[in-house]
N, C-alpha and C. Protein backbone atom coordinates (compact mmCIF):
# COMPACT_ATOMS: atom_id res chain seq x y z
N UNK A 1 -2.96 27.62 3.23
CA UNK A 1 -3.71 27.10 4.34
C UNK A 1 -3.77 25.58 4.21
N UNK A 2 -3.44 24.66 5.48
CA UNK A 2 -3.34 23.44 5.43
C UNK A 2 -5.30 22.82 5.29
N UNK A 3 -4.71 21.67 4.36
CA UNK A 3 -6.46 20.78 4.61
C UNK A 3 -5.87 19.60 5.68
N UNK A 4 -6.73 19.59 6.72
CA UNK A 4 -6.81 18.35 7.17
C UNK A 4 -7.67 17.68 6.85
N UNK A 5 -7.85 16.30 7.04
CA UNK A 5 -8.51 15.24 6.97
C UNK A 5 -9.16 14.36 8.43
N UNK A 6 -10.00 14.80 8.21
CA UNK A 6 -11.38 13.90 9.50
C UNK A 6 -11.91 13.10 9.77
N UNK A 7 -12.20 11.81 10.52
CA UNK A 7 -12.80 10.70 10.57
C UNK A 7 -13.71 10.41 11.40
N UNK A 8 -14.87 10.31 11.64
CA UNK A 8 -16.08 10.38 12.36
C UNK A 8 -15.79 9.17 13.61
N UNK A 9 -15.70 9.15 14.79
CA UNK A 9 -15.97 7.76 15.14
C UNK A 9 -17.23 6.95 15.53
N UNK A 10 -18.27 7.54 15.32
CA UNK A 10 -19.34 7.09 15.18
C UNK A 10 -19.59 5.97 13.69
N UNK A 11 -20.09 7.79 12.95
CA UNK A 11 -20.49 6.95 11.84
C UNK A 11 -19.63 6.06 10.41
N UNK A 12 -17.90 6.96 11.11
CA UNK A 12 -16.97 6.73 9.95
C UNK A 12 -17.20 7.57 8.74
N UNK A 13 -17.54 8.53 8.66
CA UNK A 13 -17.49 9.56 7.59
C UNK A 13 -16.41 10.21 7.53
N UNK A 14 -15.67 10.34 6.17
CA UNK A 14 -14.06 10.79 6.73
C UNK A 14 -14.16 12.46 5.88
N UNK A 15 -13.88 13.69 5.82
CA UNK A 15 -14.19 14.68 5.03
C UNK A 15 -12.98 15.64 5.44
N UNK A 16 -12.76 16.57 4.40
CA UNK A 16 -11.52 17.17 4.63
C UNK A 16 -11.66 18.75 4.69
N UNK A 17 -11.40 19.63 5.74
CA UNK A 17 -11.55 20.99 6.07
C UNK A 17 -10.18 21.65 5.66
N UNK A 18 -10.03 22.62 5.33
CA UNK A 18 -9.51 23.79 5.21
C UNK A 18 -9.37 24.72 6.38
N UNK A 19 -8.18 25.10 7.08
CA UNK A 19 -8.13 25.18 8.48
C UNK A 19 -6.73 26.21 8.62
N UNK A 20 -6.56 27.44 9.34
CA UNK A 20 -5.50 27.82 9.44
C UNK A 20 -4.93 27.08 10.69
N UNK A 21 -3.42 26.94 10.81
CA UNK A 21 -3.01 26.26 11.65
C UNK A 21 -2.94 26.68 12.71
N UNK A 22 -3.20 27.84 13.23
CA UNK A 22 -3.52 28.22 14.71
C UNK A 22 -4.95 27.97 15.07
N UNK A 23 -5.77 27.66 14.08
CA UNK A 23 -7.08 27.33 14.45
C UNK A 23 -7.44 25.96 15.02
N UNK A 24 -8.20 25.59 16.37
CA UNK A 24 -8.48 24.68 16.64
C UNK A 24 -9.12 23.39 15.62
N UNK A 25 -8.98 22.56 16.27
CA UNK A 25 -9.20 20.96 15.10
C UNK A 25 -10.77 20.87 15.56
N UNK A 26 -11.38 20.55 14.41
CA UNK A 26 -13.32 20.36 14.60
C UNK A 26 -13.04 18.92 15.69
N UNK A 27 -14.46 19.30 16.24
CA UNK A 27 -15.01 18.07 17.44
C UNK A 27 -16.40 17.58 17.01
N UNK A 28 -17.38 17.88 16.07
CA UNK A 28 -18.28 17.35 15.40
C UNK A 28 -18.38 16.84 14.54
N UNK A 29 -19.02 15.80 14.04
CA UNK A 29 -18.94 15.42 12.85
C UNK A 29 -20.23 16.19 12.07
N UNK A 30 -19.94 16.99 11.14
CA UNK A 30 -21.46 17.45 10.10
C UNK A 30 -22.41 16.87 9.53
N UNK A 31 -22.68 15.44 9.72
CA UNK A 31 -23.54 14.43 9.52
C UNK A 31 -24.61 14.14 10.84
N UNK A 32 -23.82 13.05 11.75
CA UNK A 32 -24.37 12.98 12.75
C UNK A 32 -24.08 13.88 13.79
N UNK A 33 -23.11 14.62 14.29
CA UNK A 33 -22.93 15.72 14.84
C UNK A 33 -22.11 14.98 16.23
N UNK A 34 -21.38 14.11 16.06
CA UNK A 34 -20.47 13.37 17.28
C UNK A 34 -19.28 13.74 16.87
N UNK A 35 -18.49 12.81 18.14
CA UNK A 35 -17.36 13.21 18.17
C UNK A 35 -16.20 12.94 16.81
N UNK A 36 -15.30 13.48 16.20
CA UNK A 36 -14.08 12.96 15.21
C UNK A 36 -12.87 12.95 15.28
N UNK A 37 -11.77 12.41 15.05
CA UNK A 37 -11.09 12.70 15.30
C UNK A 37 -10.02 12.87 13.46
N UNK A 38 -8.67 13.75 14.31
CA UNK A 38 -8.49 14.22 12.95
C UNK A 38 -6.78 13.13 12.50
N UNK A 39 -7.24 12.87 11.27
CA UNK A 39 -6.21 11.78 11.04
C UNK A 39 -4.68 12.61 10.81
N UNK A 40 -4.02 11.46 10.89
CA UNK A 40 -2.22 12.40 10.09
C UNK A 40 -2.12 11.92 8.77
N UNK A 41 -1.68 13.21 8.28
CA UNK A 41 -2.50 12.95 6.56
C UNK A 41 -0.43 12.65 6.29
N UNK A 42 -0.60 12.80 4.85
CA UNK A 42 0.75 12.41 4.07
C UNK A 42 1.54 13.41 3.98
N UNK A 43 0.82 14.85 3.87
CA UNK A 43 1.36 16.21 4.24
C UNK A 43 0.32 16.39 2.45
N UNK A 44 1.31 17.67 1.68
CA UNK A 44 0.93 17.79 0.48
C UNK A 44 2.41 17.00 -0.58
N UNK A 45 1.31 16.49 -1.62
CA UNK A 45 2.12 16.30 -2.40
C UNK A 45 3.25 17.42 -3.57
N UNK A 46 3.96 16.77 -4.33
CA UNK A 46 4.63 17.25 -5.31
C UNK A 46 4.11 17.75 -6.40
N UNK A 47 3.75 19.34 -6.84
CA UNK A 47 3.29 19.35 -8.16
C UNK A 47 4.33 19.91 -9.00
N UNK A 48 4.32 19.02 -9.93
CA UNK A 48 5.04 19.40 -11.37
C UNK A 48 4.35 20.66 -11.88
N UNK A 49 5.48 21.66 -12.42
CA UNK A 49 4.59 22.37 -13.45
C UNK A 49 5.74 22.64 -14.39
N UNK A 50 4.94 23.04 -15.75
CA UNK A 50 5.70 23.01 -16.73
C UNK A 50 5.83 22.02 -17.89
N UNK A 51 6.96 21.74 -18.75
CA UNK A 51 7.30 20.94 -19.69
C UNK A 51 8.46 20.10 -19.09
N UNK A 52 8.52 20.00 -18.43
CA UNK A 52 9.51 18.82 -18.03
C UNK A 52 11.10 19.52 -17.03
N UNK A 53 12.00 18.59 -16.50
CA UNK A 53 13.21 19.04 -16.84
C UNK A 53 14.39 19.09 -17.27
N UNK A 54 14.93 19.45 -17.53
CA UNK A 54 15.94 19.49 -17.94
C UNK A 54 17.42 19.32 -17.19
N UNK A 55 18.50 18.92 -18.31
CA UNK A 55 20.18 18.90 -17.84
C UNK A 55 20.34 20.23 -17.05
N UNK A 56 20.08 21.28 -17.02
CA UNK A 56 20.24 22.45 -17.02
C UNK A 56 19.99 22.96 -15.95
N UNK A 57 18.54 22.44 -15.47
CA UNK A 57 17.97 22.70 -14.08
C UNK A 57 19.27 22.57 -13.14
N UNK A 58 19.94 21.55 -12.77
CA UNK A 58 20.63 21.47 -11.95
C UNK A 58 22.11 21.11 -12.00
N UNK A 59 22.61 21.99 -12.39
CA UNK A 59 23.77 22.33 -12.87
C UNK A 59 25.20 22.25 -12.07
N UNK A 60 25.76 21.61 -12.09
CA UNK A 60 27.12 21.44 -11.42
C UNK A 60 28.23 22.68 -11.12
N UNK A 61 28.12 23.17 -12.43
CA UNK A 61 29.65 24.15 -12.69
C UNK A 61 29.47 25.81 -13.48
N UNK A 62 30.15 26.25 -13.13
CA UNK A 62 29.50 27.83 -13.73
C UNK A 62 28.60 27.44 -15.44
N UNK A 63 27.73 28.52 -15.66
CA UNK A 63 27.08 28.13 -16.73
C UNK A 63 28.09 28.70 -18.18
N UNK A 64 28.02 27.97 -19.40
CA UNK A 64 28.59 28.19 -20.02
C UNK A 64 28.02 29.67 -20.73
N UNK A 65 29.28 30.50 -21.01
CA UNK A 65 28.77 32.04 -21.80
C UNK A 65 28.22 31.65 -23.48
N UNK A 66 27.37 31.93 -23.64
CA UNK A 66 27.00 31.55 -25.18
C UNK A 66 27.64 33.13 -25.51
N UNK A 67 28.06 32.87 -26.80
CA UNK A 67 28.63 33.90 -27.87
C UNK A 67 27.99 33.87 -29.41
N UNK A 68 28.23 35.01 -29.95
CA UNK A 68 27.41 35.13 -31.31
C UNK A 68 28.12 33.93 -32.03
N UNK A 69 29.45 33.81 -31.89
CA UNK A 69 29.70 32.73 -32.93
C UNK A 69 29.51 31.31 -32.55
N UNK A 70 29.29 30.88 -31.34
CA UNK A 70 29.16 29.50 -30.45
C UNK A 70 27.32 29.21 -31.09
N UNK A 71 26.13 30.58 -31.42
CA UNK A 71 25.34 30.23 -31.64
C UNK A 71 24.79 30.79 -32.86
N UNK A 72 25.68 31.06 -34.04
CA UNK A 72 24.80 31.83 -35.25
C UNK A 72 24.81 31.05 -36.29
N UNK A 73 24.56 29.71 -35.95
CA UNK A 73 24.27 28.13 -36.59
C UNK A 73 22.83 27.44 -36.05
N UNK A 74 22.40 28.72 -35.34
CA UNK A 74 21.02 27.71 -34.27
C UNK A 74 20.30 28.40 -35.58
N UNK A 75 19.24 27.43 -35.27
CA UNK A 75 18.08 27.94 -36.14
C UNK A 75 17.02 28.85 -35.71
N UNK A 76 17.30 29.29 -34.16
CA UNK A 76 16.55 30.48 -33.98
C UNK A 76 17.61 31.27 -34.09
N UNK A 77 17.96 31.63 -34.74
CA UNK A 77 19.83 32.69 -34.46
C UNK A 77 18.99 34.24 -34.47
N UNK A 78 17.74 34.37 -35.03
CA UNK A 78 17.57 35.99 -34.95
C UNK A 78 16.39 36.07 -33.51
N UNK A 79 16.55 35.41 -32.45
CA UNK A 79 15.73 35.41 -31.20
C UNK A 79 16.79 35.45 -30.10
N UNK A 80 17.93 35.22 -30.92
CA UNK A 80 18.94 34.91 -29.52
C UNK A 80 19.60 36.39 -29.53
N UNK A 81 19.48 36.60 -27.68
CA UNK A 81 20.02 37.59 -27.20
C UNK A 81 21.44 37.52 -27.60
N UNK A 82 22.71 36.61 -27.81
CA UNK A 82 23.77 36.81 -27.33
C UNK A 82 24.23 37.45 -28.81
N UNK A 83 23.40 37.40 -29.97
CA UNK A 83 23.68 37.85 -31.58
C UNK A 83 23.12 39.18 -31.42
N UNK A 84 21.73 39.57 -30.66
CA UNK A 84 21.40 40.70 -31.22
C UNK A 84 21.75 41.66 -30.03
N UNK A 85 22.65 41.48 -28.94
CA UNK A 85 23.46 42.62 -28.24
C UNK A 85 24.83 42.37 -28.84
N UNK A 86 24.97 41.87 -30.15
CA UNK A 86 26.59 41.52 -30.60
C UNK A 86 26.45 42.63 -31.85
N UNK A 87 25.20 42.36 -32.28
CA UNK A 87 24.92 43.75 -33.40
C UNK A 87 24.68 45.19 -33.33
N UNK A 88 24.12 44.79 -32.04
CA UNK A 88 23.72 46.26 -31.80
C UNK A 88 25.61 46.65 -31.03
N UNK A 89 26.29 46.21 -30.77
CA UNK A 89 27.81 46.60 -30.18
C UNK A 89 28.62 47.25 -31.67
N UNK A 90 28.38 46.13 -32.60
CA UNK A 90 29.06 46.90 -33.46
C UNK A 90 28.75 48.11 -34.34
């Protein structure tokens, strides 16, 4: 649900409603009870979530296949899927 943002023209009190967008735009202000009008906001911003990103996120070219032997030098080597469906094969 969009927030708009409100500006009194009376008293200049500016306050921000929560509004579905088929719902009409307020004509009072909740202070003095006159007319407001409703500003054009920035829209919503960008939220990050997470730890950051990465090379990986956005990737150019098919992803590379990891293999038991390309990764049984990592130091998580007993968490990685591509070793322990290579053990359980043989």
């Amino acid at each position: 649900m969009p927030t708009y943002e409100y500006e009194c023209k009376s008293c200049g009190y500016t306050f921000e409603k929560s509004q579905s967008m088929t719902e009409a735009h307020l004509k009072k202000c909740p202070k003095c009870f006159k007319a407001v009008k409703r500003l054009i906001g920035s829209g919503s911003g960008i939220i990050f979530k997470g730890k950051g990103f990465y090379a990986t996120d956005y990737r150019k070219g098919k992803p590379k296949e990891v293999t038991p032997s390309s990764c049984s030098s990592c130091q998580e080597a007993a968490k990685c899927p591509a070793i322990k469906n290579d053990k359980r094969n043989n």
